[in-house]
PDB file of N, CA and C in Angstrom:
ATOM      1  N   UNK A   1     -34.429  -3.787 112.864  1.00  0.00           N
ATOM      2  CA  UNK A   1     -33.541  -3.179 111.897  1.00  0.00           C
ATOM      3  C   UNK A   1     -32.407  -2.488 112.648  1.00  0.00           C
ATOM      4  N   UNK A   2     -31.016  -2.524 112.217  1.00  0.00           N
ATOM      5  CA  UNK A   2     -30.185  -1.702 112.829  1.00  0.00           C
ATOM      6  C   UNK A   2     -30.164  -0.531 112.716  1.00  0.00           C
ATOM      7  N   UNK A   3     -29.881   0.112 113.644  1.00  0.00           N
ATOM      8  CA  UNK A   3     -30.107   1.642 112.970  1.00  0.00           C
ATOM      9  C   UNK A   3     -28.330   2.409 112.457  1.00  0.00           C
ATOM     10  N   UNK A   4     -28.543   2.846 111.210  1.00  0.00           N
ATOM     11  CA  UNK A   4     -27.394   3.146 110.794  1.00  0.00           C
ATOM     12  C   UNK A   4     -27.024   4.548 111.199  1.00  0.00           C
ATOM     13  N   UNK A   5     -27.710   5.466 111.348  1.00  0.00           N
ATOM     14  CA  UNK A   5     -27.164   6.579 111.734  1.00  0.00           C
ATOM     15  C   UNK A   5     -27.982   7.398 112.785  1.00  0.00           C
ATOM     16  N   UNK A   6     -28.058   7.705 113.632  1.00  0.00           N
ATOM     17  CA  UNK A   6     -27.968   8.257 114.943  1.00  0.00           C
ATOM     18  C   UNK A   6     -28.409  10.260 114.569  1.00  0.00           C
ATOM     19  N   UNK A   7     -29.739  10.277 114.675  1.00  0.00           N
ATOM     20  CA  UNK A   7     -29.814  11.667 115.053  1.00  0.00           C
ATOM     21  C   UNK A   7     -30.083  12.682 115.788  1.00  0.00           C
ATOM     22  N   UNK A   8     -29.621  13.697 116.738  1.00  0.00           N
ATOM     23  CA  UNK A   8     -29.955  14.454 117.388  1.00  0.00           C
ATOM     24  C   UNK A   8     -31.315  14.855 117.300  1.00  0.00           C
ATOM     25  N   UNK A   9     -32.038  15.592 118.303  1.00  0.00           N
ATOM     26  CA  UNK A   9     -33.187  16.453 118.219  1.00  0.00           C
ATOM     27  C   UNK A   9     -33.502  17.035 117.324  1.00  0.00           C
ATOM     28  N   UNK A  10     -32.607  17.902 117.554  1.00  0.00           N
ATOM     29  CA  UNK A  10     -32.640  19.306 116.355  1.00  0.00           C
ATOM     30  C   UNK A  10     -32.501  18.890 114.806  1.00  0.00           C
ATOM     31  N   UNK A  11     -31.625  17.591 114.464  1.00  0.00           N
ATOM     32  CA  UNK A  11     -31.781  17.325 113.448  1.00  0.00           C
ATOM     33  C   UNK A  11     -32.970  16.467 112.856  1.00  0.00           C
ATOM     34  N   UNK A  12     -33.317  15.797 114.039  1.00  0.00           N
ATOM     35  CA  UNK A  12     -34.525  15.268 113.518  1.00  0.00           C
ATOM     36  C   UNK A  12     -35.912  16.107 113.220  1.00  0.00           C
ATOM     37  N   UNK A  13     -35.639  17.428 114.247  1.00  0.00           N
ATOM     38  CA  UNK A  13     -36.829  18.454 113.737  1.00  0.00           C
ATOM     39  C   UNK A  13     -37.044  19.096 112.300  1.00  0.00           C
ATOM     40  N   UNK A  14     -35.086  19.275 112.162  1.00  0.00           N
ATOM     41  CA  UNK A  14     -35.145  19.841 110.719  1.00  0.00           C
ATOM     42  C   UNK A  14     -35.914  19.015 109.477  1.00  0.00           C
ATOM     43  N   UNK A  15     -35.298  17.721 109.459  1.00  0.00           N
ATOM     44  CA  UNK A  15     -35.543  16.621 108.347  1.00  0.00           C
ATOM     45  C   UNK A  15     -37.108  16.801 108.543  1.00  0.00           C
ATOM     46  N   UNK A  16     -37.986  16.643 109.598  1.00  0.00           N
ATOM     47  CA  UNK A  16     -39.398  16.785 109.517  1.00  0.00           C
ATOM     48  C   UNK A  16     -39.690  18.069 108.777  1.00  0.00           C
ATOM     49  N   UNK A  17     -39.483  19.520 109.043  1.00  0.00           N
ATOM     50  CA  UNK A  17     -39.279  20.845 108.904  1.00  0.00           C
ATOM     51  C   UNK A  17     -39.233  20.173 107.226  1.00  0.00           C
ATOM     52  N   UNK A  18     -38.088  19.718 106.567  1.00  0.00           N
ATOM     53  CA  UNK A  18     -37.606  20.005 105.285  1.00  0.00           C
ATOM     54  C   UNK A  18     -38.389  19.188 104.403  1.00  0.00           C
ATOM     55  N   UNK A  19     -39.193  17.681 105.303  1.00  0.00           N
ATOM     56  CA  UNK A  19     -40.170  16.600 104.705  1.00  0.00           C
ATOM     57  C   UNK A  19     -41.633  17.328 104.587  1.00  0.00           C
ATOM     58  N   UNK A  20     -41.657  18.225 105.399  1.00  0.00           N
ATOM     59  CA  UNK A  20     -43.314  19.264 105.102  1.00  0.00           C
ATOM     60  C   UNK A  20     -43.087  20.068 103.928  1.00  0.00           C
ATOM     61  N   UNK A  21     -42.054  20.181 103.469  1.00  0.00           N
ATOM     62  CA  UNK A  21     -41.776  20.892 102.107  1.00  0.00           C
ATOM     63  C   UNK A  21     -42.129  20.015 100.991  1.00  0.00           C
ATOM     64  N   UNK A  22     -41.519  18.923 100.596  1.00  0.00           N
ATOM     65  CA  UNK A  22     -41.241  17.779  99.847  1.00  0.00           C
ATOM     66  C   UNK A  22     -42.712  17.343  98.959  1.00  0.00           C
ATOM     67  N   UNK A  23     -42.260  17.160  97.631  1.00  0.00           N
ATOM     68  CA  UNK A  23     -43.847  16.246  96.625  1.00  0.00           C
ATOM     69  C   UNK A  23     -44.139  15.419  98.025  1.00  0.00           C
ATOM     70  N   UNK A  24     -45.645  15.282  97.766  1.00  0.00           N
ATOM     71  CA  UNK A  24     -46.214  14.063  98.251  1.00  0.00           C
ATOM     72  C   UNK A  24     -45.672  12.927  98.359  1.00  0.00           C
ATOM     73  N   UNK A  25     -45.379  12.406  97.163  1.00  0.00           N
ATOM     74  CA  UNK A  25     -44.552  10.838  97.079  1.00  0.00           C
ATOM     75  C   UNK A  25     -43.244  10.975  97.635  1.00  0.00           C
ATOM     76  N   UNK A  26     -42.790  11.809  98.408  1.00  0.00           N
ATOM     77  CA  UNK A  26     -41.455  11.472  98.819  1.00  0.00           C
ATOM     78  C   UNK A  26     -41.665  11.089  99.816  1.00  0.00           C
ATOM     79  N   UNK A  27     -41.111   9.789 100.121  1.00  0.00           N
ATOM     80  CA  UNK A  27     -40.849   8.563 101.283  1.00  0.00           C
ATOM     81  C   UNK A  27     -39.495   9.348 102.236  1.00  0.00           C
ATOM     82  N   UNK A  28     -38.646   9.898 102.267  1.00  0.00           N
ATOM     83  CA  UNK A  28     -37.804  10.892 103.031  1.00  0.00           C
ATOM     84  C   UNK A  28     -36.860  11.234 102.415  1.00  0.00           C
ATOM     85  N   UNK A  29     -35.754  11.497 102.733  1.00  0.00           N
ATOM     86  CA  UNK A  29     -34.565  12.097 102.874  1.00  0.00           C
ATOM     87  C   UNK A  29     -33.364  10.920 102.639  1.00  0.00           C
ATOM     88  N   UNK A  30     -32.708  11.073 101.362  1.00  0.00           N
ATOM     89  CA  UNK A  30     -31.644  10.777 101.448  1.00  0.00           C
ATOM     90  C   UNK A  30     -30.054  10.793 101.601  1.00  0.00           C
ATOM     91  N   UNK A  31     -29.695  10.184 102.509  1.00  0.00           N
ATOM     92  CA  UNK A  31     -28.227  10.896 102.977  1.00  0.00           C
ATOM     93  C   UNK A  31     -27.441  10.305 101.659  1.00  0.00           C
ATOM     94  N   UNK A  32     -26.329  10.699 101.413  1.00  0.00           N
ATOM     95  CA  UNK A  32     -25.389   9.981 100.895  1.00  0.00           C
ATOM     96  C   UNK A  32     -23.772  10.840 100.642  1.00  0.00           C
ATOM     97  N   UNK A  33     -22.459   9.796 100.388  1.00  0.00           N
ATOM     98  CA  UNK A  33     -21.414  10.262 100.229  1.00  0.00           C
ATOM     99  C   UNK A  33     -20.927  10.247  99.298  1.00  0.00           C
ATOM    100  N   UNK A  34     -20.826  11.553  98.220  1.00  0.00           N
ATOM    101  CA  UNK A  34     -20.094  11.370  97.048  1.00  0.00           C
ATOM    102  C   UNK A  34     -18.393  12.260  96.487  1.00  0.00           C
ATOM    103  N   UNK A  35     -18.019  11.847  95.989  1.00  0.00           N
ATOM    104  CA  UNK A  35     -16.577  12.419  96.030  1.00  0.00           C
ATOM    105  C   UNK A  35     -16.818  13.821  95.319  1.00  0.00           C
ATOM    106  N   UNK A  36     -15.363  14.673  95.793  1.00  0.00           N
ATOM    107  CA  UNK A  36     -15.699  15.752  96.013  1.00  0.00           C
ATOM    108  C   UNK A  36     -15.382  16.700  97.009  1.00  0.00           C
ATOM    109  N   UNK A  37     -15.162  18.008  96.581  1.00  0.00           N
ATOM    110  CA  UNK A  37     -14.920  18.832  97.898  1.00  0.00           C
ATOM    111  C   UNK A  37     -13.726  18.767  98.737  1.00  0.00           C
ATOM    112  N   UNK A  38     -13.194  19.675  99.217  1.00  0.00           N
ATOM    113  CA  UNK A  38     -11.618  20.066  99.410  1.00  0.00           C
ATOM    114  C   UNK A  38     -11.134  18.300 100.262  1.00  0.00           C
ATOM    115  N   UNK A  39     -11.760  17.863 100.807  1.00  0.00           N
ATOM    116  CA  UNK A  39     -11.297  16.764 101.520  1.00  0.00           C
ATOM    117  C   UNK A  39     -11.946  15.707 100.866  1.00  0.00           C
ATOM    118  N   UNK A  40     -12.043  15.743  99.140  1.00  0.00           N
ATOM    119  CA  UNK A  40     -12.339  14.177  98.837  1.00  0.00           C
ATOM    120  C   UNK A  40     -13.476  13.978  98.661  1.00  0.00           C
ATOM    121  N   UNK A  41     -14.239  14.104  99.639  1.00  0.00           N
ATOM    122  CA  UNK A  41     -15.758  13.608 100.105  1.00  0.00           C
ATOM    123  C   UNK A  41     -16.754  14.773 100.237  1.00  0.00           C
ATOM    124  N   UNK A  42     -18.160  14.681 100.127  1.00  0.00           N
ATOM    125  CA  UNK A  42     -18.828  15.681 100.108  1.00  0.00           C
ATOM    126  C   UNK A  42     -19.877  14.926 100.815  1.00  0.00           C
ATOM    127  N   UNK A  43     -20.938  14.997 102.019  1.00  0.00           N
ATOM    128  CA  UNK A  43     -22.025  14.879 101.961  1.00  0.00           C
ATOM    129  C   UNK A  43     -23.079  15.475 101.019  1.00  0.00           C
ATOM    130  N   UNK A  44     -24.386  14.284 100.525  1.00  0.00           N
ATOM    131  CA  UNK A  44     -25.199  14.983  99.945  1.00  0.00           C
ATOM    132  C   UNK A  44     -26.977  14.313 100.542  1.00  0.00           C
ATOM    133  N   UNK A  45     -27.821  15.455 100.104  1.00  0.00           N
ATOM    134  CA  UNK A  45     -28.989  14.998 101.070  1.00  0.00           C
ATOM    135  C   UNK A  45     -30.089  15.323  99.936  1.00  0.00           C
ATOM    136  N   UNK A  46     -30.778  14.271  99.299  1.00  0.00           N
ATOM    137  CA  UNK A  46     -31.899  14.881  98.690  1.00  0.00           C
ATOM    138  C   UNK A  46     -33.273  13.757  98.809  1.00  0.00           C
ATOM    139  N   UNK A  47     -34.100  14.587  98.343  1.00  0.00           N
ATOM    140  CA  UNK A  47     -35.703  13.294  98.758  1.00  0.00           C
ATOM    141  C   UNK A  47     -35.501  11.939  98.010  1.00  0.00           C
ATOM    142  N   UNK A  48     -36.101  11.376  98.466  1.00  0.00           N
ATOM    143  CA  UNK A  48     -36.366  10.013  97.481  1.00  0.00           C
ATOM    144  C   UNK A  48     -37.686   9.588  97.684  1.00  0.00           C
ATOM    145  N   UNK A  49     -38.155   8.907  96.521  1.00  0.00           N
ATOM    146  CA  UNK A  49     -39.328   8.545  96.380  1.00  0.00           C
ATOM    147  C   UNK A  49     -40.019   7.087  96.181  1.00  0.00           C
ATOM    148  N   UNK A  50     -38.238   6.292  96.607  1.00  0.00           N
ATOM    149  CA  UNK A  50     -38.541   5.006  96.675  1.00  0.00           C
ATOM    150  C   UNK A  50     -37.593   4.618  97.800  1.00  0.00           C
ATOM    151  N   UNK A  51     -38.028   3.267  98.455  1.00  0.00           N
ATOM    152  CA  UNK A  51     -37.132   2.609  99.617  1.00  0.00           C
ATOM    153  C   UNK A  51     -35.917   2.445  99.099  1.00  0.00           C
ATOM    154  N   UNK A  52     -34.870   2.329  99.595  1.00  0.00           N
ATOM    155  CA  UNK A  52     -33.911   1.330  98.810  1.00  0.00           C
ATOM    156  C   UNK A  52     -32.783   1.259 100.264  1.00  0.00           C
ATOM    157  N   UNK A  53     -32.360   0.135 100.859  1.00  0.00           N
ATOM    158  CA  UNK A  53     -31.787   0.120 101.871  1.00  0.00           C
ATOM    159  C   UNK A  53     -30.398   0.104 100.979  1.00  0.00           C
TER     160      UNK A  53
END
């Protein structure tokens, strides 16, 4: 699989850190970009509970 995004240490500790929080059924963390916010764009990050590439 390619890997699409590239994470540091520290961020990968957090996402673990924030996945020990999370329902059971959440499969991880989803990144995504939605419009918004002084420059247009906003990152947003919430669980998901299904795959979806």
């Amino acid at each position: 699989m390619t890997q699409i995004i590239k994470l540091s240490d520290n961020a990968a500790n957090r996402i673990k850190e924030i996945m020990s929080n999370a329902e059971k059924d959440s499969l991880g963390v989803r990144v995504s970009v939605k419009s918004g916010g002084c420059a247009g764009m906003s990152y947003v990050m919430e669980y998901t509970k299904e795959a979806n590439p």
